[in-house]
Structure formats: structure tokens, C-alpha cells
N, C-alpha and C. Protein backbone atom coordinates (compact mmCIF):
# COMPACT_ATOMS: atom_id res chain seq x y z
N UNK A 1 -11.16 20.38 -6.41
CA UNK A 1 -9.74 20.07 -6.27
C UNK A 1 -9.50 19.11 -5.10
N UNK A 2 -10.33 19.13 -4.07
CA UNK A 2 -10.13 18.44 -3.12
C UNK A 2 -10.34 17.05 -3.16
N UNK A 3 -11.53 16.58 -4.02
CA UNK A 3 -11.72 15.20 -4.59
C UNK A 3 -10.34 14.64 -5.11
N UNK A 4 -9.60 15.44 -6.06
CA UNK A 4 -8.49 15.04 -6.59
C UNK A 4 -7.40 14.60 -5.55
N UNK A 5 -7.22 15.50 -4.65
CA UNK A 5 -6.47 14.94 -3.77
C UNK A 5 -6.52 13.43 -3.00
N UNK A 6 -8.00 13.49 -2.37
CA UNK A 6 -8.71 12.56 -1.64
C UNK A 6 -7.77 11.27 -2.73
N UNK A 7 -8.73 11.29 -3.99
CA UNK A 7 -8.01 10.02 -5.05
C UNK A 7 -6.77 9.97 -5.10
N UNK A 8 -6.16 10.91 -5.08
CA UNK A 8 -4.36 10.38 -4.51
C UNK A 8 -4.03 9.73 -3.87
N UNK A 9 -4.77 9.94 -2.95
CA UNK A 9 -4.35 9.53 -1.43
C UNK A 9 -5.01 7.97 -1.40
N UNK A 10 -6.20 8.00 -1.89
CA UNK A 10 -6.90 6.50 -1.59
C UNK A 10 -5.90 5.21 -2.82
N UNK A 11 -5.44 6.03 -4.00
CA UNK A 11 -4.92 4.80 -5.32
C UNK A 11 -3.68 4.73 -4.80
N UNK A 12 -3.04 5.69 -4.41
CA UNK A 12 -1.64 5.87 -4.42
C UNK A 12 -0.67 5.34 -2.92
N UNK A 13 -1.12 6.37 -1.83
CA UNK A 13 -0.42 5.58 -0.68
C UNK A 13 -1.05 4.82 -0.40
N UNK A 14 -2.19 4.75 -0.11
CA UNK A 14 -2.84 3.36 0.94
C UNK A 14 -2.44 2.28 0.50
N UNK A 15 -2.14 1.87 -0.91
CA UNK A 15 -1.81 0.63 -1.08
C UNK A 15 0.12 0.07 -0.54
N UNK A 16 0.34 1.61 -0.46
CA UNK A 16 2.39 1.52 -0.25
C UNK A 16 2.52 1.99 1.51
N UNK A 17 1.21 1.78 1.81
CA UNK A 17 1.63 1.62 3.18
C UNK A 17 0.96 0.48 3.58
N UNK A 18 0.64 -0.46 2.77
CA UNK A 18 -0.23 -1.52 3.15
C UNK A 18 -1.52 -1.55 4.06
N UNK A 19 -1.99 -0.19 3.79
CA UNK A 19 -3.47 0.09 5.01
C UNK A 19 -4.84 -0.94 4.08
N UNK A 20 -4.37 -1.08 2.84
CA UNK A 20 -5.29 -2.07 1.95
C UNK A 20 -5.05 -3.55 2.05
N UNK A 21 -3.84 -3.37 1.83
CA UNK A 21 -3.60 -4.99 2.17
C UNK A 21 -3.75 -5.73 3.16
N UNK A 22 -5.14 -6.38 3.08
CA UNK A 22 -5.31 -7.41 4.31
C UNK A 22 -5.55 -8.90 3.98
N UNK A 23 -5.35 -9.67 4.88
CA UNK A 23 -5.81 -10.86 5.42
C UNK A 23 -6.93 -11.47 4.06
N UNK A 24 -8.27 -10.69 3.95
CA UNK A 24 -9.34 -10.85 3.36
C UNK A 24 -8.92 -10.96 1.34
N UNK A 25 -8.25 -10.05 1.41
CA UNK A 25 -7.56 -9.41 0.04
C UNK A 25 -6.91 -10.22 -0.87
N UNK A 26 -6.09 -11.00 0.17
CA UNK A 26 -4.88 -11.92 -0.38
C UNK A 26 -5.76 -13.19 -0.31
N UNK A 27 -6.63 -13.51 0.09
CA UNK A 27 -7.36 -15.06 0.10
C UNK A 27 -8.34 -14.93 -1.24
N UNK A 28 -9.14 -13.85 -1.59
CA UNK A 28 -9.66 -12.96 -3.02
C UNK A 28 -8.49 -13.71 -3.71
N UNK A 29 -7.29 -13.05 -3.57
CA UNK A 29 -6.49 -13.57 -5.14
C UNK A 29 -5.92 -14.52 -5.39
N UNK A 30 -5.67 -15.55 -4.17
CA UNK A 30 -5.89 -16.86 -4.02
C UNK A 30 -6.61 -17.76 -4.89
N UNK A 31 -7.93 -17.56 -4.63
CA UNK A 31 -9.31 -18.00 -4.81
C UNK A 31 -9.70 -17.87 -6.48
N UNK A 32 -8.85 -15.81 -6.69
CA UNK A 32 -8.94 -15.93 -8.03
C UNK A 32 -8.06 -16.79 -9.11
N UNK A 33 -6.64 -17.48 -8.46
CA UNK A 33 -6.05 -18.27 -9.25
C UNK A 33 -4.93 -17.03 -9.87
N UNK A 34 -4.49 -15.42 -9.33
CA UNK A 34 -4.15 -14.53 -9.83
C UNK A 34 -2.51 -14.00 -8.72
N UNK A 35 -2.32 -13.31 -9.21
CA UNK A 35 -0.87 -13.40 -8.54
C UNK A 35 -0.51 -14.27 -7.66
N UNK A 36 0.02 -15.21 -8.08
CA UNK A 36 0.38 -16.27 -6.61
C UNK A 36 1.76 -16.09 -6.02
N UNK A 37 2.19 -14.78 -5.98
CA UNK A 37 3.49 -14.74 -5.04
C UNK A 37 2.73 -13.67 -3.89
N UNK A 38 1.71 -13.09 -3.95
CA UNK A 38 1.11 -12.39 -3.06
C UNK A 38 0.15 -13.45 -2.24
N UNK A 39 0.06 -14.83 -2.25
CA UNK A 39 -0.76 -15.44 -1.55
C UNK A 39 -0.67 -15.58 0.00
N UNK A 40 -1.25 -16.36 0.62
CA UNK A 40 -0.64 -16.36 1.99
C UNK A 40 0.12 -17.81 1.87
N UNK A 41 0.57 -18.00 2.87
CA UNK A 41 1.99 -18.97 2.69
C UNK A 41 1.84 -19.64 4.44
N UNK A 42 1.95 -21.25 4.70
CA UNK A 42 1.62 -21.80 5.58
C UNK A 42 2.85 -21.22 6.37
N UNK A 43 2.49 -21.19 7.53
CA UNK A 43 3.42 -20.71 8.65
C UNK A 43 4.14 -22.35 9.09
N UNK A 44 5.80 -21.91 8.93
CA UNK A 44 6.39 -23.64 9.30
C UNK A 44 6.44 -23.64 10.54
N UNK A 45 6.32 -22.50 11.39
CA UNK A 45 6.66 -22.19 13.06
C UNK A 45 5.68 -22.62 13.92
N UNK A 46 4.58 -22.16 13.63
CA UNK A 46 2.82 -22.57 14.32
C UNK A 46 1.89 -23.36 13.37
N UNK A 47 1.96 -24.30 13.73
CA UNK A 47 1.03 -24.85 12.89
C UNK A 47 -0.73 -25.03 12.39
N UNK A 48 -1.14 -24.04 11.04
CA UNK A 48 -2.23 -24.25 11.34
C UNK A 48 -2.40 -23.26 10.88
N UNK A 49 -1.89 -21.89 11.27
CA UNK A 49 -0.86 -20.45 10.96
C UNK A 49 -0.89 -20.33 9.11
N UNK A 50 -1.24 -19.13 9.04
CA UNK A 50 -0.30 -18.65 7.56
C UNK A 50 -0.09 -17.31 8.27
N UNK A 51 1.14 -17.20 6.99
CA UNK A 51 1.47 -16.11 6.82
C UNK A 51 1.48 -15.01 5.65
N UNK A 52 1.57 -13.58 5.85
CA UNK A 52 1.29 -12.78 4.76
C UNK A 52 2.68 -11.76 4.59
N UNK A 53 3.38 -12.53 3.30
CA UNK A 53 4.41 -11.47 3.47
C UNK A 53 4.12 -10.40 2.62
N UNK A 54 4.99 -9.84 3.28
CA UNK A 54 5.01 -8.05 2.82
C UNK A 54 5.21 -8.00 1.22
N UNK A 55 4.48 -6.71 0.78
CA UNK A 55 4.31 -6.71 -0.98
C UNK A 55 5.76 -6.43 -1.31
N UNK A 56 5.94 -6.39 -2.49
CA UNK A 56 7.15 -5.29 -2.96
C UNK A 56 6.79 -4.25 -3.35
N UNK A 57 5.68 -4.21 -3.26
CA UNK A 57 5.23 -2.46 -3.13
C UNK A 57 5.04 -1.89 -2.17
N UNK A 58 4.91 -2.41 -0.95
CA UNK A 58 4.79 -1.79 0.42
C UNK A 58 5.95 -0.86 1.13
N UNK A 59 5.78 0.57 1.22
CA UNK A 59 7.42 0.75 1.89
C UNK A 59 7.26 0.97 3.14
N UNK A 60 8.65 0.59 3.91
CA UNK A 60 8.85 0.17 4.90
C UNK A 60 8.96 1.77 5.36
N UNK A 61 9.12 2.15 7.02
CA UNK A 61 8.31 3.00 7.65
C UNK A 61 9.24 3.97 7.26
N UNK A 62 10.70 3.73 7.61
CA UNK A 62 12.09 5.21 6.59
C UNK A 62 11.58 5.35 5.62
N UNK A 63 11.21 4.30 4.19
CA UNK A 63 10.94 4.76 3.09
C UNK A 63 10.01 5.90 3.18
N UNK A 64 8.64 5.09 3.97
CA UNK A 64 7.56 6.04 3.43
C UNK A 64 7.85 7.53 4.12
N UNK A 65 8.35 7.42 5.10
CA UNK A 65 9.18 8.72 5.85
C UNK A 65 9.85 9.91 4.88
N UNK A 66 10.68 9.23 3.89
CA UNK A 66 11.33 9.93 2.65
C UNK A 66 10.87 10.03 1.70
N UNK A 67 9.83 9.29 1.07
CA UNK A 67 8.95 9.58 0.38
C UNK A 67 7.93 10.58 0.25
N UNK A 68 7.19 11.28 1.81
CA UNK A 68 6.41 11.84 2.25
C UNK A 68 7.51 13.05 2.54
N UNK A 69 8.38 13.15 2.55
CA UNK A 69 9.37 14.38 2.74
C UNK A 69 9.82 14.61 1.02
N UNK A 70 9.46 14.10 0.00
CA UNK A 70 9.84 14.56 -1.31
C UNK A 70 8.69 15.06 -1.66
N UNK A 71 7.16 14.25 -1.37
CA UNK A 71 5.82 14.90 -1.49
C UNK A 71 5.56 16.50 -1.27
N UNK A 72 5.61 16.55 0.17
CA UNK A 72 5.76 17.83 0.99
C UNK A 72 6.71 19.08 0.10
N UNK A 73 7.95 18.86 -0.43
CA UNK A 73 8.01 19.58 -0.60
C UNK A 73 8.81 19.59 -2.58
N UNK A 74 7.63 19.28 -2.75
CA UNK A 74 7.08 19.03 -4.35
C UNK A 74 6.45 20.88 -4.95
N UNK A 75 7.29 21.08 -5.67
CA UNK A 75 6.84 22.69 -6.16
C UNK A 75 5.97 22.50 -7.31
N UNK A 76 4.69 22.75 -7.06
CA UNK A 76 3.83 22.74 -8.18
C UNK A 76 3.46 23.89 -9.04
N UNK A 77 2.87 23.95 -10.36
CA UNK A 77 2.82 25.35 -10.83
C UNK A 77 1.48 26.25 -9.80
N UNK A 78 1.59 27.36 -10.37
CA UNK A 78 0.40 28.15 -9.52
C UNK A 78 -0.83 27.87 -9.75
N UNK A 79 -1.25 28.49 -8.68
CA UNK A 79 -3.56 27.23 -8.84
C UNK A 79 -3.09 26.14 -8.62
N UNK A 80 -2.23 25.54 -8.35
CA UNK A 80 -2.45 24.06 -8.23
C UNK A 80 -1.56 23.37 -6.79
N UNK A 81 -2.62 23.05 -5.86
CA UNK A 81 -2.16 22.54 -4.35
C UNK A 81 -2.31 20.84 -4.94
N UNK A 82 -1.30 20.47 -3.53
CA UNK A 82 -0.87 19.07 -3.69
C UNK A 82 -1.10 18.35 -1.79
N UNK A 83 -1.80 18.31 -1.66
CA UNK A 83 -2.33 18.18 -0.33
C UNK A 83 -1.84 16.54 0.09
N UNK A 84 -1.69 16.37 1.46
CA UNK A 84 -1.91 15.20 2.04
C UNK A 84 -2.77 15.37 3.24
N UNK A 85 -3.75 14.00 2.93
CA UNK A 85 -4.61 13.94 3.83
C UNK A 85 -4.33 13.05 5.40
């Protein structure tokens, strides 16, 4: 049961708190020619600079705050825990 959790935790938040999304990630899908609104984007301020804006899947720190407070207290049937790691 605990594996199951673990995989929650690795498919599900990491990507909506952006702990996946990096630097390295977004130049990958670049490169692949594949979502190009997730690319990086020249910085007009510093030159030389890009920038990486935020997903629309990423939630911002209240969201994930309220999100993680609907998790928590999520009533599941019996035998069955819902853990955060």
C-alpha cells in the first residue's frame, strides 16, 4: 500500500508544485519540437537571459495550501489509507 501512495505523490503533486519542472525539462521539449507554450522565452530585461514561465498546472502556494487541506481530510472507505509523504 505504501508503494501506492509513494506513486501519488511522485505523478500527481510533484508536477503541481513544480518540484519537476526545471530549467533542463523545458529545453527537452523545446528540442522535441512539442508543446511550445511551455518553452523558455528570451528575457527582454537582461539580455542573454530566458525565462521560464510558470505552467498552468502549477499551483500557486494558497492553492496548493487548499488543496492539501481537501487531501487531508478526504474520507476513504475502510482498509484503505491515503497518506502524504
Amino acid at each position: 500500500m505504501m508503494q501506492c501512495g509513494m506513486n501519488f505523490v511522485k505523478n500527481v503533486l510533484r508536477p503541481i508544485t513544480s518540484e519537476k519542472d526545471n530549467i533542463k525539462v523545458r529545453c527537452d521539449l523545446q528540442h522535441k519540437g512539442i508543446r511550445p507554450h511551455l518553452w523558455l522565452t528570451a528575457n527582454l530585461i537582461q539580455a542573454g537571459r530566458m525565462l521560464k514561465l510558470v505552467a498552468d498546472y502549477v499551483l500557486l502556494a494558497n492553492e496548493f495550501e487548499s488543496f492539501s487541506v481537501v487531501i487531508k481530510n478526504v474520507k476513504t472507505p475502510l482498509g484503505h489509507v491515503l497518506t502524504m509523504a
